[in-house]
Protein backbone atom coordinates (compact mmCIF):
# COMPACT_ATOMS: atom_id res chain seq x y z
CA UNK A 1 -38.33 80.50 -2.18
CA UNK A 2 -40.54 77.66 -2.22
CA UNK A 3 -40.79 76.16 1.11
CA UNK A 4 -39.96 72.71 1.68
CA UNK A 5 -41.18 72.67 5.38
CA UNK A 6 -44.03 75.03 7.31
CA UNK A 7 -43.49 75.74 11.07
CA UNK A 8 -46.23 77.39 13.09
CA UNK A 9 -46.15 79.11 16.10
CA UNK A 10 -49.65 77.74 18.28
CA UNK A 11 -51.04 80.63 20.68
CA UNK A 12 -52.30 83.62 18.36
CA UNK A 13 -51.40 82.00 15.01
CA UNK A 14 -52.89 78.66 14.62
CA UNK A 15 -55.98 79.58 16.56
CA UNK A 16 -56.94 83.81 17.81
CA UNK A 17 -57.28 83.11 21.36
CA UNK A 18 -54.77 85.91 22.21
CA UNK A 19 -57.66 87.68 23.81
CA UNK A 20 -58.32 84.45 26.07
CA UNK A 21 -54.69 84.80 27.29
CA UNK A 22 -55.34 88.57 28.18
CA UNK A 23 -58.29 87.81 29.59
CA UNK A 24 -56.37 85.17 32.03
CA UNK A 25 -53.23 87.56 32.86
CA UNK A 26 -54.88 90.78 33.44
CA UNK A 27 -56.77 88.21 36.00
CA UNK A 28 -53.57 86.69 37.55
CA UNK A 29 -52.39 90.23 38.12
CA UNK A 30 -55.42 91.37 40.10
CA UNK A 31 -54.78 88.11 42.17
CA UNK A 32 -51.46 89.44 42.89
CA UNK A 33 -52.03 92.72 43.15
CA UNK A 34 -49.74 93.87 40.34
CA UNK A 35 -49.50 97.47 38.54
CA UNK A 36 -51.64 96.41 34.79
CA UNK A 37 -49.98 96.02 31.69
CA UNK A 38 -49.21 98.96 29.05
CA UNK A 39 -49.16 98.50 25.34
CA UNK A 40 -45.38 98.20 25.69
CA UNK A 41 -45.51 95.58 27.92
CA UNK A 42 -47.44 93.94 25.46
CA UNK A 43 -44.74 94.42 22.90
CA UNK A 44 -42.34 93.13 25.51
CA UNK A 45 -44.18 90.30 26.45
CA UNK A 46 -45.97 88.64 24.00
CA UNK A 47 -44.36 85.23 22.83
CA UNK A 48 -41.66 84.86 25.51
CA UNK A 49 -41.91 81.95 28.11
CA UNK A 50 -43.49 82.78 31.35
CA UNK A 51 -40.20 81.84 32.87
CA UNK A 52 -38.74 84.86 31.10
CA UNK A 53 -41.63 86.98 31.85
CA UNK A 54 -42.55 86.53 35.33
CA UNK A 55 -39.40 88.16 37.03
CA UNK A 56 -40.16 91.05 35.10
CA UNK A 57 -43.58 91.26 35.73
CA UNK A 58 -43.05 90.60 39.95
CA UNK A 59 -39.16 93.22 39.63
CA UNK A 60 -37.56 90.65 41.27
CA UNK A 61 -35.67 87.13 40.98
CA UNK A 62 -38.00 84.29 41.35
CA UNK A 63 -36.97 80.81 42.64
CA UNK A 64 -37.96 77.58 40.79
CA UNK A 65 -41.21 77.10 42.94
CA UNK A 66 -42.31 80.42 42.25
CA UNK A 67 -42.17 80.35 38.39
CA UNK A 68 -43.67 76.83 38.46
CA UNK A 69 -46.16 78.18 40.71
CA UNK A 70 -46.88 81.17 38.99
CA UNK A 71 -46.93 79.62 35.26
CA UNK A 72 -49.53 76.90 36.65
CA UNK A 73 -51.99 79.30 38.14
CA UNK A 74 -52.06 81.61 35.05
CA UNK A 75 -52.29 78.41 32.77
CA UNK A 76 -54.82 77.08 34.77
CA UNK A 77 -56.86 80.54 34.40
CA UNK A 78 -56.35 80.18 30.84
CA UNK A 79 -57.34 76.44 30.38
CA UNK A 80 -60.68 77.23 32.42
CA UNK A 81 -61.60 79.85 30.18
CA UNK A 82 -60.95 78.59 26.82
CA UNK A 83 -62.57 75.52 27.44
CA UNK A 84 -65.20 74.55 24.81
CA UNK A 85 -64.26 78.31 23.19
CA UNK A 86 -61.26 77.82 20.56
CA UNK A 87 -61.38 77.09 16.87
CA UNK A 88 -58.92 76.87 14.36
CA UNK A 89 -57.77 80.17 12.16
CA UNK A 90 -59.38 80.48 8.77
CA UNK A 91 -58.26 78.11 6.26
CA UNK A 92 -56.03 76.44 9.02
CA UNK A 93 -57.47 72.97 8.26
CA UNK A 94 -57.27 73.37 4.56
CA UNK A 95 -53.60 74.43 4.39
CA UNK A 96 -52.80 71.22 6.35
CA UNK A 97 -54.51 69.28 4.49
CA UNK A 98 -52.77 70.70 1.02
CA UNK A 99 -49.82 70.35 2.72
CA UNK A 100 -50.22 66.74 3.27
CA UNK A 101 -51.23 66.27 -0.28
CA UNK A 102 -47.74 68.12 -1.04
CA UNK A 103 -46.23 65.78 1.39
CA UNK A 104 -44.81 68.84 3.57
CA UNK A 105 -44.05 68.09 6.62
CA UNK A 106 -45.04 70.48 9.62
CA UNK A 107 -44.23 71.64 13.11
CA UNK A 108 -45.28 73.55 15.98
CA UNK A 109 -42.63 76.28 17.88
CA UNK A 110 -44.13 77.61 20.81
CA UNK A 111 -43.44 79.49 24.21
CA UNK A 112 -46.71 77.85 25.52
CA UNK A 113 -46.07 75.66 28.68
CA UNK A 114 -46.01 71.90 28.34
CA UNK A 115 -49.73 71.14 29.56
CA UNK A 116 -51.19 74.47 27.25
CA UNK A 117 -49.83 72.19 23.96
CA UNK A 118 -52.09 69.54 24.14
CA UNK A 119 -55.39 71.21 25.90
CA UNK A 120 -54.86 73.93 22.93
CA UNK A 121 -54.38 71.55 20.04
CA UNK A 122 -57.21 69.29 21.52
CA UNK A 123 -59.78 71.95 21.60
CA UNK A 124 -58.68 72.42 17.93
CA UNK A 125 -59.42 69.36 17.51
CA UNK A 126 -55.94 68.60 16.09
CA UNK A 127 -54.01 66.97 18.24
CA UNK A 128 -53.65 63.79 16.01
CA UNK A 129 -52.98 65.69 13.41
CA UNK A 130 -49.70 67.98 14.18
CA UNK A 131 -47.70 65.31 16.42
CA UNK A 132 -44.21 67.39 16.19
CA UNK A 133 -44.01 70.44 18.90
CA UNK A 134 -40.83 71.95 19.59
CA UNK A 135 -41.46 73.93 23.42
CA UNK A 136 -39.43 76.72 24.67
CA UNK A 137 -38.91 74.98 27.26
CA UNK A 138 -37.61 72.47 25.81
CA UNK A 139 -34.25 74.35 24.60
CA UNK A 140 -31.80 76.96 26.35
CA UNK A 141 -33.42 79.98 25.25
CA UNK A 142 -37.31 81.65 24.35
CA UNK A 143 -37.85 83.71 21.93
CA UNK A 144 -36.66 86.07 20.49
CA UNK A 145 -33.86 83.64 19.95
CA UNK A 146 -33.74 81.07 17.60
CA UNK A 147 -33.34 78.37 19.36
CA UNK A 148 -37.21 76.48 19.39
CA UNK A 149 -37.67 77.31 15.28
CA UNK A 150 -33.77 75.97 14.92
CA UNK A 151 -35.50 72.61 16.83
CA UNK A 152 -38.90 72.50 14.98
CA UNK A 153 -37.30 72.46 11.87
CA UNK A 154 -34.53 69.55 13.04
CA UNK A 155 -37.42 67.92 14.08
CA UNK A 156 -38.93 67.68 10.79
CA UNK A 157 -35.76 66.89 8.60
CA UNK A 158 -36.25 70.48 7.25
CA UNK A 159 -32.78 73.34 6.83
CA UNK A 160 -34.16 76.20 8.02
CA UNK A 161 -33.69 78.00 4.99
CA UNK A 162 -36.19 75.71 3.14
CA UNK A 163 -38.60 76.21 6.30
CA UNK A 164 -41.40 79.28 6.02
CA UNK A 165 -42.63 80.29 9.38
CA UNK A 166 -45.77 81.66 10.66
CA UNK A 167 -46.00 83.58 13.30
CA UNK A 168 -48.27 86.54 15.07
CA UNK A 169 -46.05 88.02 17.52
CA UNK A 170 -42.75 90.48 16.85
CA UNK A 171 -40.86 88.22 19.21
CA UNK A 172 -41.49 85.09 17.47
CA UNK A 173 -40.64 87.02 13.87
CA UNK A 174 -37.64 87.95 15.32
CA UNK A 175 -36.78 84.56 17.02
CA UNK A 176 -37.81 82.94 13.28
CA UNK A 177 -35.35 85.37 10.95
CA UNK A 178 -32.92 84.52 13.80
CA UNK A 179 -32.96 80.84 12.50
CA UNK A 180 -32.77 82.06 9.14
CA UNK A 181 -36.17 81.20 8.48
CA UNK A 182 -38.90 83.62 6.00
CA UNK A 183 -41.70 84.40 8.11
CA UNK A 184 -45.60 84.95 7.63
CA UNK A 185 -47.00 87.38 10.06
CA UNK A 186 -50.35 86.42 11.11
CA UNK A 187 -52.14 89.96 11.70
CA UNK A 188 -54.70 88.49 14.78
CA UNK A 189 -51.92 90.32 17.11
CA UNK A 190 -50.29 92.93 15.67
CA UNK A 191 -51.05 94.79 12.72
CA UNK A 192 -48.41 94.88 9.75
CA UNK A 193 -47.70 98.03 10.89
CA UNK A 194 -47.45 97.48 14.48
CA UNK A 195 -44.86 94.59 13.73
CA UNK A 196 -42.66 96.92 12.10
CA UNK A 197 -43.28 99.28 15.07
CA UNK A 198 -41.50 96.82 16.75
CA UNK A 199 -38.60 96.37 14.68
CA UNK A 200 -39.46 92.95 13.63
CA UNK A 201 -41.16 93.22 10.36
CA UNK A 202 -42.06 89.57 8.50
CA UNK A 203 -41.40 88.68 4.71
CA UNK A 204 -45.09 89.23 4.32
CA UNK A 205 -48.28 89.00 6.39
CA UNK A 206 -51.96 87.73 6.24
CA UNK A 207 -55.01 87.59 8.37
CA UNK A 208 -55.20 84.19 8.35
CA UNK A 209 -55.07 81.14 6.31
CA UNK A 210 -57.30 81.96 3.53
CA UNK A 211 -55.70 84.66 2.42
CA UNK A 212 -52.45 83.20 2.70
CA UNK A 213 -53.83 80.48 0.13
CA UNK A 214 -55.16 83.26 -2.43
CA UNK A 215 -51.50 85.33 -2.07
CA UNK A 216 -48.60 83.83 -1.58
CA UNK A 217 -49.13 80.10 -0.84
CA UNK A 218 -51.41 79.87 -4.15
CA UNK A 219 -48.85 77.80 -5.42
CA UNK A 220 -50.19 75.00 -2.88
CA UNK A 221 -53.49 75.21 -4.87
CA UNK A 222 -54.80 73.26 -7.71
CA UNK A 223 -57.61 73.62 -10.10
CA UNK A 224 -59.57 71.31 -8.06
CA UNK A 225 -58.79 72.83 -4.71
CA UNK A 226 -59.63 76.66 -5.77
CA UNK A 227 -63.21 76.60 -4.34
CA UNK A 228 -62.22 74.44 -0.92
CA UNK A 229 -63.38 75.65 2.26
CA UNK A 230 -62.65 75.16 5.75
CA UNK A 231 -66.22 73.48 6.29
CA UNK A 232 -64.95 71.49 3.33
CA UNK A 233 -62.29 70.06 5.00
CA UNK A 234 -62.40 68.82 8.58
CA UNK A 235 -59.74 68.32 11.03
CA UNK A 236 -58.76 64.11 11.25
């Protein structure tokens, strides 16, 4: 299947700041004094809204205040730190801006909170260029359900059987097949293996965006474009 429309999860995909986001919770739980994470919990975790994750993390109901209290200070912790420190994956740039010359259109479906979005995609410096972001927060349910690819590709004017989504997290590849979507796993996470350790294996995987150009999105490529490079090509 040739897609006709490319959605891409943000946190771990776009750009590898996964370790930034570790690096912020295993701080918010030593604030409040919680038992640290296991590798399971990563599993568990990883790509879910913190609404979904926070009353599992704390064992207990939370009220309203508390997850908007809770989600702020660990978004704040991760703000502070990856200020000045984010780039955008390998070949990122370039794939957008073969995509444009294909006249693809793209979206972001994410599980990052509503002021993450545009400090993230700002200290990408890509803000003006990927204007349609679907939030989990936006729609009923977080990943692992479908619901945020399902409005990502509405959003673009895309079925999402034509869409192909990228994503580093078994959650997410499980919310994306959900929607009927074929998904790219984006190995900055979770190894290929570990994905399918986690009963969410994608169509295919890469470590980032250059090798998806040389395997399977060659077909994006032209003569002229074979020896681009990221330096090459600027974000706008």
């Amino acid at each position: 299947m040739t897609p006709t429309g490319f959605i891409f999860d943000l946190d771990g995909t776009i750009v590898d700041n996964m370790p930034i986001h570790a690096e912020a919770f295993f701080a918010f739980i030593d604030r409040h004094g919680l038992p640290p994470l296991t590798d399971r919990d990563r599993g568990r975790f990883e790509g879910k809204r913190n609404r979904d994750i926070f009353p599992d993390l704390f064992g207990r109901t939370l009220s309203e205040e508390e997850l908007r209290r809770f989600s702020d200070d660990k978004e704040s912790l991760y703000r502070g730190l990856s200020k000045g420190a984010l780039r955008p994956l390998r070949g990122f740039v370039r794939l957008l801006d073969l995509l444009d010359q294909h006249r693809i259109p793209v979206a972001v479906a994410t599980s990052a909170p509503a002021d993450n979005v545009p400090h993230t995609l700002g200290e990408l410096g890509l803000a003006s260029r990927l204007l349609i972001v679907a939030r989990s927060d936006e729609v009923p349910r977080g990943k692992p359900h479908p619901d945020v690819f399902i409005e990502a590709a509405r959003r673009i004017g895309v079925t999402p059987a034509r869409c192909l989504a990228v994503e580093d997290a078994p959650l997410g590849v499980l919310a994306a097949r959900a929607a009927g979507m074929t998904v790219c796993g984006i190995t900055t996470t979770f190894s290929t293996a570990a994905f399918a350790e986690h009963g969410a294996p994608p169509d295919f995987c890469c470590a980032d965006f250059d090798e998806y150009l040389a395997g399977p999105g060659a077909w994006l490529v032209g003569e002229r474009d074979r020896s681009g490079t990221e330096e090459a090509s600027p974000a706008r």
